[in-house]
C-alpha atoms as a PDB file:
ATOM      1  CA  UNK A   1     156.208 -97.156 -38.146  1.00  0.00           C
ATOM      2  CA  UNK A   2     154.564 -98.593 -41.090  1.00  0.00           C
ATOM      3  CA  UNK A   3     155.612 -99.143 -44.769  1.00  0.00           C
ATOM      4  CA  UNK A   4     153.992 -98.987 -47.522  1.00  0.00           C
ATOM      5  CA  UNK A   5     155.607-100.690 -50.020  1.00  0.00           C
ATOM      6  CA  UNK A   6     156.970 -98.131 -52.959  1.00  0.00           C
ATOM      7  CA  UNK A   7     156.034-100.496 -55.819  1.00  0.00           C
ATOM      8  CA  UNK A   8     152.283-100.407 -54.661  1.00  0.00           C
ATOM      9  CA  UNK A   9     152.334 -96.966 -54.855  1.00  0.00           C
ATOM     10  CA  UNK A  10     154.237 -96.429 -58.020  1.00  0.00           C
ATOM     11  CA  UNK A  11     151.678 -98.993 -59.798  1.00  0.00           C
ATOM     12  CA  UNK A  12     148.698 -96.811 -57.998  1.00  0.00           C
ATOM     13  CA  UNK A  13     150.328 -93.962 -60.001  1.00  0.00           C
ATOM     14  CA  UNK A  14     151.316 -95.099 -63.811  1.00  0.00           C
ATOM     15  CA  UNK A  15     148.678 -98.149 -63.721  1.00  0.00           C
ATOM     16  CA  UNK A  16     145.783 -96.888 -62.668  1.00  0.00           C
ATOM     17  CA  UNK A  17     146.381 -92.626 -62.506  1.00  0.00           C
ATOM     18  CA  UNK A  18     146.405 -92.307 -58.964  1.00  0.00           C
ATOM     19  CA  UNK A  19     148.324 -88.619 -58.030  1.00  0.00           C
ATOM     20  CA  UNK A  20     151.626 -89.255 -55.942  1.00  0.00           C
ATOM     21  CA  UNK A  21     150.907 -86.236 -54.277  1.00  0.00           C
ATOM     22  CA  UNK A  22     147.566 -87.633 -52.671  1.00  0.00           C
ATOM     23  CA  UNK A  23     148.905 -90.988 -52.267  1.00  0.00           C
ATOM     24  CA  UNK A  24     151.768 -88.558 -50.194  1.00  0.00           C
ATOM     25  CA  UNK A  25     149.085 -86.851 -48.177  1.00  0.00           C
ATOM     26  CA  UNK A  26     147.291 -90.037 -47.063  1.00  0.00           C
ATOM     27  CA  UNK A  27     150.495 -91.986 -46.223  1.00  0.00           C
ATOM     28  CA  UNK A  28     151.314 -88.859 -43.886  1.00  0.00           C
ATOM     29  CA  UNK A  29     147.777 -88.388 -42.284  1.00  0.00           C
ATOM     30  CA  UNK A  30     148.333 -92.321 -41.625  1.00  0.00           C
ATOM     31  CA  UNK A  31     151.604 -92.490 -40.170  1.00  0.00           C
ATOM     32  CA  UNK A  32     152.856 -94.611 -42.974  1.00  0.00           C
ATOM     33  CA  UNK A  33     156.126 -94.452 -44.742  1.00  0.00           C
ATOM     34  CA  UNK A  34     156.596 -94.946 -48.359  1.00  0.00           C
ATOM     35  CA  UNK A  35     159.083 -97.074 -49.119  1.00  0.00           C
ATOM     36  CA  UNK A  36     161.253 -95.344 -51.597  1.00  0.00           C
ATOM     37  CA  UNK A  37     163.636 -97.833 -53.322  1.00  0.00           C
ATOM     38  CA  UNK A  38     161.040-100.001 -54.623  1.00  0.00           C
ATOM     39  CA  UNK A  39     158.983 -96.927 -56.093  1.00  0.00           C
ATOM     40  CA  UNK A  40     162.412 -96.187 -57.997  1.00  0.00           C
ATOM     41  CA  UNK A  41     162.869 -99.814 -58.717  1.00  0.00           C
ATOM     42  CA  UNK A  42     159.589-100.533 -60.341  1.00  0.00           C
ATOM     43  CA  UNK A  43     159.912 -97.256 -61.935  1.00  0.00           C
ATOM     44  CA  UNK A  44     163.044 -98.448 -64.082  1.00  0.00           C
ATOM     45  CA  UNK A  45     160.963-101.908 -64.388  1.00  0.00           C
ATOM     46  CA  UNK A  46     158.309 -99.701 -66.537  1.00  0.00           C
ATOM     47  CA  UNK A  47     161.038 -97.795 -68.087  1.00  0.00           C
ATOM     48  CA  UNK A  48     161.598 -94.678 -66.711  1.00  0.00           C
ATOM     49  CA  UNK A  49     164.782 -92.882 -66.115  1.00  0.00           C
ATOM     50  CA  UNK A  50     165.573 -91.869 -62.813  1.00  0.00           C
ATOM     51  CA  UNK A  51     165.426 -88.151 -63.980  1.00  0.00           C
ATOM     52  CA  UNK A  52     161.725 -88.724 -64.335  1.00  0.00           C
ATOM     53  CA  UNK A  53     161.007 -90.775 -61.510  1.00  0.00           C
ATOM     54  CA  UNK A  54     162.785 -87.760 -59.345  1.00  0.00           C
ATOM     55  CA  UNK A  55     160.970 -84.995 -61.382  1.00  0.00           C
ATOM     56  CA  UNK A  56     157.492 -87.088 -60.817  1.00  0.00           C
ATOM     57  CA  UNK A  57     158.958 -87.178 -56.993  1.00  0.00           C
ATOM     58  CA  UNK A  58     159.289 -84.016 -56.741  1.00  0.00           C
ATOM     59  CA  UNK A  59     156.728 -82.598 -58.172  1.00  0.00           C
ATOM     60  CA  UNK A  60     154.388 -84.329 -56.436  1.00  0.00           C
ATOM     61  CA  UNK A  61     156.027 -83.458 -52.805  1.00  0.00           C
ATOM     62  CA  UNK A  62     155.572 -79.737 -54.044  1.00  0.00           C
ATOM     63  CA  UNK A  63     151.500 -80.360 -54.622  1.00  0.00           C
ATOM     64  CA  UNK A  64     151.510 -82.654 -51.143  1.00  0.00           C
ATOM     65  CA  UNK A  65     151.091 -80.613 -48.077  1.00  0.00           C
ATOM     66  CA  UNK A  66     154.377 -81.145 -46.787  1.00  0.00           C
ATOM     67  CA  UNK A  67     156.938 -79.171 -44.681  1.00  0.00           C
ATOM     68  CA  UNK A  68     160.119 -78.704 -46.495  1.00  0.00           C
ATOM     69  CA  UNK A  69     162.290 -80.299 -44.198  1.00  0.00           C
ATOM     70  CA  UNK A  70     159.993 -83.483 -45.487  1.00  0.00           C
ATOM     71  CA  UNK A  71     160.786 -83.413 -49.234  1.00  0.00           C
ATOM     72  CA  UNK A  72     164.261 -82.400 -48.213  1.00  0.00           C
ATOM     73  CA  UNK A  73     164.753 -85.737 -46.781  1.00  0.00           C
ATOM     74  CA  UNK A  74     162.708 -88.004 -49.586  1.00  0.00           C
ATOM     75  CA  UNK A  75     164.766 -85.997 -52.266  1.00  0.00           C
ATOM     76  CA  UNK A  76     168.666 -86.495 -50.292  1.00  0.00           C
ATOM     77  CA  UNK A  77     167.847 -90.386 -49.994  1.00  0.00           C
ATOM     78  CA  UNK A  78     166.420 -90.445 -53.823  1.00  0.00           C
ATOM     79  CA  UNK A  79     169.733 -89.117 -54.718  1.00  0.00           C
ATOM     80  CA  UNK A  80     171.890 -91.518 -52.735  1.00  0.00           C
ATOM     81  CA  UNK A  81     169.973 -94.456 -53.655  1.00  0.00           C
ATOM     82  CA  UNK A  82     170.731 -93.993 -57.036  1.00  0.00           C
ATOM     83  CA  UNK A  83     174.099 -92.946 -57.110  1.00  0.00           C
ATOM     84  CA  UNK A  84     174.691 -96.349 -54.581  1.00  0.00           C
ATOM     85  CA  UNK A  85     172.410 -98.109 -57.443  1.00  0.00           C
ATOM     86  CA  UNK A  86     172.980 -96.979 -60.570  1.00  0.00           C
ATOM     87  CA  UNK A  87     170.426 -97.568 -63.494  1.00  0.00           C
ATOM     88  CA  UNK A  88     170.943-100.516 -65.508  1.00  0.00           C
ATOM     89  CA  UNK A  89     173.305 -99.955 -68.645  1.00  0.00           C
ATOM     90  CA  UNK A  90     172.153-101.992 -72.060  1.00  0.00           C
ATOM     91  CA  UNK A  91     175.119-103.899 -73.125  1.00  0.00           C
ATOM     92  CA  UNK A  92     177.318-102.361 -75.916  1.00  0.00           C
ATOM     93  CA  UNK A  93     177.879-104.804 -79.022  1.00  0.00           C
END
């Protein structure tokens, strides 16, 4: 199996406007995995929330040709990922 590595893909996305979804398709006509927890790291790098990271997630595995047993999956590890690495909290004075 090969990975591609999520923070590629998530700077193909908000850098340079490449759709997750087709980046999905052509990792899946390839064989290739995307490598999740680095997409949701780099994410939080550029600022986003993890609600928007999963809503860009899933969005895009809904306009990906996908079975549903597929997004299942990519959306049950999303979740556990982040509640086993929670985002960041800014210091209280």
């Amino acid at each position: 199996m090969t990975l591609m590595p999520g923070a590629e893909v998530f700077r193909m996305k908000d850098r340079h406007g490449i759709p997750l979804s087709m980046t999905i398709n052509l990792c899946i006509l390839r064989n290739v995995t995307i490598e999740w927890p680095s997409f949701i790291e780099e994410a939080r790098a550029s600022g986003w929330y993890d609600f928007r990271t999963l809503a860009q997630i899933k969005s895009a595995l809904s306009d990906a040709d996908v079975e549903g047993e597929y997004a299942t999956a990519v959306i049950q590890r999303f979740k556990l990922y982040v509640l086993q690495h929670p985002y960041p909290m800014v210091d209280q004075p």
